[in-house]
Protein backbone atom coordinates (compact mmCIF):
# COMPACT_ATOMS: atom_id res chain seq x y z
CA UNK A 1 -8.17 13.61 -65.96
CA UNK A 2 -9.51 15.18 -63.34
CA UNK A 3 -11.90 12.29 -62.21
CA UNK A 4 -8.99 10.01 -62.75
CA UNK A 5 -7.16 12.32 -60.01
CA UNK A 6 -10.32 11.67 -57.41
CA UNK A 7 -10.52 7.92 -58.22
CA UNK A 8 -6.75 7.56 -57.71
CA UNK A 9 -7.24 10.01 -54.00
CA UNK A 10 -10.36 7.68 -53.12
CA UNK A 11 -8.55 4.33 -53.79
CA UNK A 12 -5.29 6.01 -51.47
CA UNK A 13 -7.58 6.86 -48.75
CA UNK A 14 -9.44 3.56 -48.67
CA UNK A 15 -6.29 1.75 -49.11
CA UNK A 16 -4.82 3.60 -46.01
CA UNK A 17 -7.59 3.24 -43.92
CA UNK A 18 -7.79 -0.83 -44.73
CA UNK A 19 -4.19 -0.49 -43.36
CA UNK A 20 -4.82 1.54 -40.51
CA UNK A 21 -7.71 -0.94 -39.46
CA UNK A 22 -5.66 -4.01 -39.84
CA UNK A 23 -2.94 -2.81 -37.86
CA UNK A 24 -5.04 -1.86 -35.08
CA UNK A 25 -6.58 -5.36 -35.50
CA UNK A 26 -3.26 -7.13 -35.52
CA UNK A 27 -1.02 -4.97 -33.62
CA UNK A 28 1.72 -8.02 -33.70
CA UNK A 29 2.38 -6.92 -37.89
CA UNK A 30 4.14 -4.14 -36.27
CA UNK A 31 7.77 -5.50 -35.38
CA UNK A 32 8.60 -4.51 -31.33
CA UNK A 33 11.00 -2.18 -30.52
CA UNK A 34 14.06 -3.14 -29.17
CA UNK A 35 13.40 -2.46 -25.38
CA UNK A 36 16.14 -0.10 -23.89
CA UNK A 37 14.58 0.26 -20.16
CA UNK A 38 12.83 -1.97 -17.82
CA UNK A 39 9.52 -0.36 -18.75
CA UNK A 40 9.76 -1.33 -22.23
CA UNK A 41 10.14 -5.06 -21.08
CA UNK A 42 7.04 -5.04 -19.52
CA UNK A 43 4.49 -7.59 -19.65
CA UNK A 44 1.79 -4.78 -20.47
CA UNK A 45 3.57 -2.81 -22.85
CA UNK A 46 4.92 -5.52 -25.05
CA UNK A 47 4.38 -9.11 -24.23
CA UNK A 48 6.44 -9.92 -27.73
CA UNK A 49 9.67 -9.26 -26.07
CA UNK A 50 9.17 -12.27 -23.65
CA UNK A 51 8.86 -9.87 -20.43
CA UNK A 52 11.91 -11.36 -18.87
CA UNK A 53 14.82 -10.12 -17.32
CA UNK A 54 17.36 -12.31 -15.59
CA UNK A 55 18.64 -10.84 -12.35
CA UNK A 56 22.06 -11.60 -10.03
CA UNK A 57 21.38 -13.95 -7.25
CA UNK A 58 24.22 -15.47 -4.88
CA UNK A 59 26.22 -14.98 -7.99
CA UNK A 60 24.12 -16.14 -10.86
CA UNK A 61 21.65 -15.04 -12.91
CA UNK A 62 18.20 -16.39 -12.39
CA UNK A 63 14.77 -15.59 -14.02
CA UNK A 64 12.17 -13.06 -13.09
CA UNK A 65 9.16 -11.75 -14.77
CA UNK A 66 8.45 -8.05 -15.66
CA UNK A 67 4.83 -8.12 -14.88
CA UNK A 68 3.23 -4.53 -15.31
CA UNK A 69 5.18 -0.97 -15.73
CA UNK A 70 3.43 0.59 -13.11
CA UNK A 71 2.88 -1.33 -9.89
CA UNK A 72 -0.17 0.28 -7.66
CA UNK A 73 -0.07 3.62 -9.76
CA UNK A 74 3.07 4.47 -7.94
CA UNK A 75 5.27 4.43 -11.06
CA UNK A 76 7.54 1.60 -11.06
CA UNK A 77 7.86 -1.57 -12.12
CA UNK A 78 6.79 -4.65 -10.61
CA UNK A 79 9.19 -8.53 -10.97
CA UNK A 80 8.27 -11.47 -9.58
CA UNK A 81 10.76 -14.48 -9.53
CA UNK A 82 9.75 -16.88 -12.47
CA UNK A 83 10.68 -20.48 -10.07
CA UNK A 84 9.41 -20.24 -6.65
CA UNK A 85 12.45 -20.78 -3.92
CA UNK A 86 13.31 -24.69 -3.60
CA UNK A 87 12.20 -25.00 0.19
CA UNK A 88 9.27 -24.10 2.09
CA UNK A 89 8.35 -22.09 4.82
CA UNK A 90 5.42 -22.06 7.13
CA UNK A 91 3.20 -18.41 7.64
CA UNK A 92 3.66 -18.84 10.99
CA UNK A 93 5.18 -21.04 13.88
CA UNK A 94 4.28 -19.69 16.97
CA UNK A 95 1.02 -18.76 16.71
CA UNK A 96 -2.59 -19.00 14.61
CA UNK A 97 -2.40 -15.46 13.02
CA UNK A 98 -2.88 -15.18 9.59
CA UNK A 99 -1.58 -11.34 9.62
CA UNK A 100 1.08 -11.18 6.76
CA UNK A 101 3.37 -8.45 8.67
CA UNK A 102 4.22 -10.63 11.73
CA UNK A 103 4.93 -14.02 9.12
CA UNK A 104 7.63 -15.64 8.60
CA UNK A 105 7.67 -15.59 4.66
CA UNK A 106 7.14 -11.70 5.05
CA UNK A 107 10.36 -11.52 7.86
CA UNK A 108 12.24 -14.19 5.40
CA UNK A 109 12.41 -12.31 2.46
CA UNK A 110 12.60 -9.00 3.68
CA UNK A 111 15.71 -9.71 6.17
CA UNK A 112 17.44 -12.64 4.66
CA UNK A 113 16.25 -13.68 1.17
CA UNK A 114 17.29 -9.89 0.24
CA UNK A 115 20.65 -10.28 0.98
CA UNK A 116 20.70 -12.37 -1.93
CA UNK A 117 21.16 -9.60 -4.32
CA UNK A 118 23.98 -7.62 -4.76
CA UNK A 119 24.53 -4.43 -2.74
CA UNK A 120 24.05 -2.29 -5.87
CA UNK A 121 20.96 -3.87 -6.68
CA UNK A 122 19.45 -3.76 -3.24
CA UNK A 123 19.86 -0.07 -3.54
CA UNK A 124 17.83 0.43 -6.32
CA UNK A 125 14.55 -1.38 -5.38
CA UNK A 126 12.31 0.52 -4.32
CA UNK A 127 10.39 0.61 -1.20
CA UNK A 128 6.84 0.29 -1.98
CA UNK A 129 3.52 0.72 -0.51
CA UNK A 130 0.98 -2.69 -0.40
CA UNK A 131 -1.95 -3.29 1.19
CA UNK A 132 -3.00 -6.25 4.00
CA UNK A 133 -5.75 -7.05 5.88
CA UNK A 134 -5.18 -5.38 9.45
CA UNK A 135 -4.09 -7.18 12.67
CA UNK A 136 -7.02 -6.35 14.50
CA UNK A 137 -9.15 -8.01 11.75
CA UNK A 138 -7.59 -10.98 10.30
CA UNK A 139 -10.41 -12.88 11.45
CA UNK A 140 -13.06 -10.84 10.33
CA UNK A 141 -13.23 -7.20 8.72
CA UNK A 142 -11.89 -4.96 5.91
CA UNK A 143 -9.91 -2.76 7.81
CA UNK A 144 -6.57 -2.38 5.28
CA UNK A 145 -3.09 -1.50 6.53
CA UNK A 146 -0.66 0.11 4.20
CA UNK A 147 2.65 -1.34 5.33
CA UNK A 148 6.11 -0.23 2.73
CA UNK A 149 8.26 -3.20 1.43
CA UNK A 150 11.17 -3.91 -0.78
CA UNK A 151 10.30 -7.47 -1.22
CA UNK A 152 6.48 -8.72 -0.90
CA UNK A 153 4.17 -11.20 -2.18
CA UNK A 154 1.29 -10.62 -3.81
CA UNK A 155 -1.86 -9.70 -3.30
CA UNK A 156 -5.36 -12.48 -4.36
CA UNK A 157 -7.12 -9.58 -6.31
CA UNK A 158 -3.86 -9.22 -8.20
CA UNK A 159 -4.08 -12.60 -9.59
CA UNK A 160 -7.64 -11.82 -10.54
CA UNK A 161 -9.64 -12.71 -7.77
CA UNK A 162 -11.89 -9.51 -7.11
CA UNK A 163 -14.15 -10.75 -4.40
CA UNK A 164 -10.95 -11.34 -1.67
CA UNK A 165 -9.92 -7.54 -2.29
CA UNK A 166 -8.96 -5.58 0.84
CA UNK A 167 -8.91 -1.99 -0.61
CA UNK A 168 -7.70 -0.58 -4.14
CA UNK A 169 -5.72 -3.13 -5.77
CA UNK A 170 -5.80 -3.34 -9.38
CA UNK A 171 -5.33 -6.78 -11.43
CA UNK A 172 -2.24 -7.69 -12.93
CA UNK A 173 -2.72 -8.16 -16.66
CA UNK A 174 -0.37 -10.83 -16.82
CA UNK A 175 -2.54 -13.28 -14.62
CA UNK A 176 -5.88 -12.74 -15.57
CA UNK A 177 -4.70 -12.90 -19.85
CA UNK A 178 -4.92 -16.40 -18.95
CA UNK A 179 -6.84 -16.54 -14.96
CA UNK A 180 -5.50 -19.24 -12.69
CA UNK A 181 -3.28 -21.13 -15.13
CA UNK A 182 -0.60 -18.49 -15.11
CA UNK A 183 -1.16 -18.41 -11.20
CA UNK A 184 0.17 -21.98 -11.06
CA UNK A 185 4.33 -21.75 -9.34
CA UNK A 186 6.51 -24.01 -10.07
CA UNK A 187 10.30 -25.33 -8.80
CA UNK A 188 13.03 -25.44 -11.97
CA UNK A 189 12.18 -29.28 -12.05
CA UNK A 190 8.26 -28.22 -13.41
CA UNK A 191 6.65 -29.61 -10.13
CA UNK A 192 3.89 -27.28 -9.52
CA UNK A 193 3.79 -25.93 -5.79
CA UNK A 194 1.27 -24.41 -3.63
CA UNK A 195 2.60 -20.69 -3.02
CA UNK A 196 1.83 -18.32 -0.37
CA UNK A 197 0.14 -14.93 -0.90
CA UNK A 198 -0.14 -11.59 1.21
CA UNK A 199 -3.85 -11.61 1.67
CA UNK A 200 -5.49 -13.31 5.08
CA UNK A 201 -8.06 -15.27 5.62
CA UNK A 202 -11.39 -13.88 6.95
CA UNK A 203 -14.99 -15.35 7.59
CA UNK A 204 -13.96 -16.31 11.01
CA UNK A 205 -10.44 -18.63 10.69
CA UNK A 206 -7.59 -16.34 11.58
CA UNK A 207 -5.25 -19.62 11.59
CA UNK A 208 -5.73 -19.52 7.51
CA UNK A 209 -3.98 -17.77 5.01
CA UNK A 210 -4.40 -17.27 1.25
CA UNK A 211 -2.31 -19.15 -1.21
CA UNK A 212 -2.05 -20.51 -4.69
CA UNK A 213 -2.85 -24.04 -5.39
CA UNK A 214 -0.50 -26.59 -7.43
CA UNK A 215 -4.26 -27.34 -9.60
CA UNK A 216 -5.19 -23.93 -10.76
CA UNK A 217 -6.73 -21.77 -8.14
CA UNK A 218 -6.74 -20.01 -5.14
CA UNK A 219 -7.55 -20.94 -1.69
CA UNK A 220 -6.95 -20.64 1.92
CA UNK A 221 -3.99 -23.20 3.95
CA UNK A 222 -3.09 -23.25 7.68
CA UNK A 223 -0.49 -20.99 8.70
CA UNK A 224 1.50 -23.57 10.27
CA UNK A 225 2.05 -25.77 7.36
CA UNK A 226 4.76 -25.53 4.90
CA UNK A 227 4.46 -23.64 1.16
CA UNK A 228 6.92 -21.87 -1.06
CA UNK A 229 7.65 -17.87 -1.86
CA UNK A 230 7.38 -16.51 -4.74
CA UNK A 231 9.50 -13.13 -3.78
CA UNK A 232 8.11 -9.58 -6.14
CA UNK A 233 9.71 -6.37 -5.95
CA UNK A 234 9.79 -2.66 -8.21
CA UNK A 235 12.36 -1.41 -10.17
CA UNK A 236 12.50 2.46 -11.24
CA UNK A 237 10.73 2.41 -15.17
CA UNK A 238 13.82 4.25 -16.63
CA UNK A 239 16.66 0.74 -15.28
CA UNK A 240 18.47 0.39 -18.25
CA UNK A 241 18.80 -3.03 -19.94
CA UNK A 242 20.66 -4.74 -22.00
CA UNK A 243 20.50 -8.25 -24.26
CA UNK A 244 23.68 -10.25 -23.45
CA UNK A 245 25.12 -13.60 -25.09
CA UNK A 246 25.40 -15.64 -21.72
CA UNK A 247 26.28 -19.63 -21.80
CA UNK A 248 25.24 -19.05 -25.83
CA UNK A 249 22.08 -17.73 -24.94
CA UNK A 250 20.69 -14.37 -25.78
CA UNK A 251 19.35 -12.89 -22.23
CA UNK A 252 17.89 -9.34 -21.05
CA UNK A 253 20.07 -8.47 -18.53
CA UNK A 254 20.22 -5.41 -16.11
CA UNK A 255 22.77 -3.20 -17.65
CA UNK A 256 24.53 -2.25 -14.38
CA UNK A 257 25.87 -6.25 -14.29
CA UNK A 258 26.37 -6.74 -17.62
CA UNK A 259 29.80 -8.07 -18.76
CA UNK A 260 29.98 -8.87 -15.17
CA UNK A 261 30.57 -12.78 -16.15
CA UNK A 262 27.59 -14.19 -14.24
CA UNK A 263 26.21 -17.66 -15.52
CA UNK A 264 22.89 -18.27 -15.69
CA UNK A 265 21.29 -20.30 -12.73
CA UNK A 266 20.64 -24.37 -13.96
CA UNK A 267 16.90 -24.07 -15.21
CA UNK A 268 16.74 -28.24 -15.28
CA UNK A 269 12.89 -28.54 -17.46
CA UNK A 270 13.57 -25.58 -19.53
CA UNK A 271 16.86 -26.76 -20.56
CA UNK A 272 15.99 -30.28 -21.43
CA UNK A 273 12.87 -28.47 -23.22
CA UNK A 274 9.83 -30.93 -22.09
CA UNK A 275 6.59 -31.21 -20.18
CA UNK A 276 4.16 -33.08 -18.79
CA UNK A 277 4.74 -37.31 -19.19
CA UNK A 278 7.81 -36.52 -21.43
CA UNK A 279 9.42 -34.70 -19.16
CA UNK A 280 8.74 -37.39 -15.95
CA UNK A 281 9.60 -40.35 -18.78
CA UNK A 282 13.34 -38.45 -19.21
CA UNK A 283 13.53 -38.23 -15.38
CA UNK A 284 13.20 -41.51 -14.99
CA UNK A 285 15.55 -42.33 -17.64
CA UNK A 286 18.35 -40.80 -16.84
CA UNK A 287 17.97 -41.33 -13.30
CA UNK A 288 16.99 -38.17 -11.58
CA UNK A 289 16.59 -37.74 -7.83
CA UNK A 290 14.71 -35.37 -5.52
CA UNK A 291 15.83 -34.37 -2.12
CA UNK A 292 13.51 -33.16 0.25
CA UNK A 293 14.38 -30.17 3.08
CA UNK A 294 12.91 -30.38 6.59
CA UNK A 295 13.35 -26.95 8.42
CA UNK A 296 13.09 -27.41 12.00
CA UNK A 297 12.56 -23.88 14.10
CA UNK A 298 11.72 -21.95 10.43
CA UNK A 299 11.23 -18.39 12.61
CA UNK A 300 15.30 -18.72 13.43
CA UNK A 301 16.16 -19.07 9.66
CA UNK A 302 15.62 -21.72 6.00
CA UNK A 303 17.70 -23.16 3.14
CA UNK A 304 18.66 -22.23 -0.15
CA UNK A 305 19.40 -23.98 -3.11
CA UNK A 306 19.49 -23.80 -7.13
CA UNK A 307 17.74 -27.02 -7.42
CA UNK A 308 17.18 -30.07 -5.29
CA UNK A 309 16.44 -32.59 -8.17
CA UNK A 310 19.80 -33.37 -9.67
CA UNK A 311 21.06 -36.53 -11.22
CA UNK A 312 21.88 -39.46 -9.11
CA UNK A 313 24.83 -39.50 -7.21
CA UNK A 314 25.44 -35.57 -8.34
CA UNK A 315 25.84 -32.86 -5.98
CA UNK A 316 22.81 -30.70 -4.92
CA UNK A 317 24.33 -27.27 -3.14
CA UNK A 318 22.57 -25.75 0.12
CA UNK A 319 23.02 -23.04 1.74
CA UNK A 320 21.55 -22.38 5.43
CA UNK A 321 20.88 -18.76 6.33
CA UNK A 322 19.85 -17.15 9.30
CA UNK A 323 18.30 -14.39 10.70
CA UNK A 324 21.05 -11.64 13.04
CA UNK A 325 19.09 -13.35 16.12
CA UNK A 326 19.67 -16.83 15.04
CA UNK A 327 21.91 -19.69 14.74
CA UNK A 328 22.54 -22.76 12.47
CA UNK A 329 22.97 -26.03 14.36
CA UNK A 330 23.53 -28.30 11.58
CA UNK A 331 22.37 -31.05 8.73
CA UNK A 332 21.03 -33.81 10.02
CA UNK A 333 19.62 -37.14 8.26
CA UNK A 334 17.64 -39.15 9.72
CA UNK A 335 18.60 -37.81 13.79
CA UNK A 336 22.07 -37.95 13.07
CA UNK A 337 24.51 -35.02 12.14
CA UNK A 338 26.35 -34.80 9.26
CA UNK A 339 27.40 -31.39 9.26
CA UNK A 340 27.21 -28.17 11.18
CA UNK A 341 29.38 -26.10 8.04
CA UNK A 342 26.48 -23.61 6.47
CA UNK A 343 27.48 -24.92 3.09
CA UNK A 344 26.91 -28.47 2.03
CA UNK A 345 27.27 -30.21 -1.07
CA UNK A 346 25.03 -33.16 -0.50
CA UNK A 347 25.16 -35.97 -2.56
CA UNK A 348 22.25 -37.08 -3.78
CA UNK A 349 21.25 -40.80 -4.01
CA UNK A 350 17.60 -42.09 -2.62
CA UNK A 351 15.83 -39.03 -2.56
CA UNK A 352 16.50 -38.25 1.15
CA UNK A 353 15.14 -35.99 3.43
CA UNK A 354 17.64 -33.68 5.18
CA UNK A 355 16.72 -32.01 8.30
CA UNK A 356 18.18 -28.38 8.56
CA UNK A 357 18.18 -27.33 12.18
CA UNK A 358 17.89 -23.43 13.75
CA UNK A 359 17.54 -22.32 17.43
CA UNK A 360 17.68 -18.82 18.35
CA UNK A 361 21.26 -17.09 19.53
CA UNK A 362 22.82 -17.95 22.62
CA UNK A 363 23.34 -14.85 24.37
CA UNK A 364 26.91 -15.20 26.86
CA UNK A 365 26.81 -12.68 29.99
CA UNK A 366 29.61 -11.01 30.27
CA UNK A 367 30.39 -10.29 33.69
């Protein structure tokens, strides 16, 4: 009996350690917890739970990523908007400078592009502390300035490019899992688009800056020309969550807006739930259009919109915004007006190209 006892206690312990071992080998036989906080969402603590949240913009809900739970070693948690905004903005206008802080994507989303969210929300993101390459040295050097944002892009080295580091930033899980493919931005209509990033360019060009290509990888494009933002900010780890039934789809939500009757933003190749040739094959079936935004004077203000592809002959909404120095002087197509109201609902029919136009505030002397 009593070797029968220590064959039965061998057989237990091997048994448990075979378990053990295989659970540490698959962790994903473990069912994930249901996340209760923003921490618990993220992509590096379980990438099971789809690391998105949706968050209220202009009244809807649209979709951003949960990409690490603690951003920089500072604590909180780092989003960055899943569809980069519909129209694009040059680095810079007036001059050749590559230096992120005195850009106009850095200026955009920090002074307009903010406003987006709701007062409550704007409170709670945090102000957080990022690295760029220095004025003094955007042409050549790796002097690092610590500048403190609520909204920022992101960083090369983030997206897993070591070599183009300025100081101590730390790669972002999410991107290299899968380095340069997940890198790739894209508009709501799956078009990929070349996205700008914080970093500058150095070996001698101070008139380049670093973006993301629309082919998988990073590279360097002239400040003056147009790309699209892909906005990030932090969120305290302990922002409560919640998973809400919204237009009959189950969504992680932040809990301070839930039941706050939000819809989800229009998410045009996710919802017809295609890629690649099928996806431009149901385009061209059921006749969808692209319009195309022209900013002229970008430093004085840009356009928003949900989507700019749209069926043909449906509506596509834009909005023009402004910076407090600036001023909208109206739509134009092709030279001639056809509003000056900050709101349009264009029409969309032959894929035109609608000129948005901004000039800085008249100031009026009071005598």
């Amino acid at each position: 009996m009593k070797i029968k006892r220590i064959l039965i206690f061998i057989f237990l312990i091997l048994g448990l350690s075979s378990m053990i071992m295989l659970l540490i080998k698959q962790p994903n036989l473990i069912p994930p917890k249901a996340p209760k906080t923003l921490k618990d969402l993220a992509y590096d603590s379980d990438k099971r739970l789809g690391y998105t949240i949706y968050i209220p913009e202009n009244g809807k809900l649209e979709p951003y990523l949960v990409l690490t739970k603690n951003y920089y070693k500072q604590g909180n948690v780092l989003l960055i908007r899943k569809y980069v905004l519909e129209v694009p903005l040059p680095h810079n206008k007036k001059n050749a400078s590559s230096y992120y802080a005195g850009g106009i994507p850095d200026r955009f989303i920090s002074e307009v592009f903010i406003n987006e969210f709701p007062s409550k929300l704007r409170a709670q993101i945090v102000e957080t502390s990022v690295n760029i390459r220095a004025e003094d040295v955007v042409q050549v050097g790796d002097k690092v300035e610590k500048i403190k944002r609520k909204l920022f892009l992101l960083l090369e080295k983030e997206l897993g490019l070591a070599y183009f580091a300025t100081s101590d930033e730390q790669e972002i899980k999410y991107f290299t899992d899968e380095r340069y493919d997940r890198a790739i931005a894209r508009t709501k209509d799956n078009t990929a688009r070349v996205w700008w990033l914080r970093g500058a360019r150095d070996h001698g060009f101070s008139n380049l800056a670093r973006s993301v290509t629309d082919y998988v990888g990073i590279g360097a494009s002239a400040v003056k020309d147009s790309y699209y933002l892909r906005p990030s900010f932090c969120l305290p780890p302990s922002t409560k969550i919640v998973k809400e039934r919204i237009d009959g789809q189950y969504l992680y939500v932040l809990k301070d807006f839930q039941n706050a009757n939000l819809s989800r933003v229009p998410l045009l190749a996710e919802d017809i739930g295609l890629t690649g040739q099928a996806l431009e094959k149901n385009y061209e079936e059921h006749l969808y259009c692209s319009l195309k935004i022209e900013i002229e004077n970008p430093e004085y203000g840009s356009v928003l919109s949900d989507s700019l592809t749209v069926h043909y002959g449906d509506v596509s909404q834009l909005r023009a915004v402004t910076y407090p120095n600036s001023q909208f002087d109206g739509w134009y197509l092709r030279e001639r007006l056809i509003s000056r109201d900050r709101n349009l609902n264009y029409e969309v029919l032959n894929g035109d190209t609608l000129t948005a136009k901004f000039s800085k505030k008249e100031t009026v002397l009071i005598e």
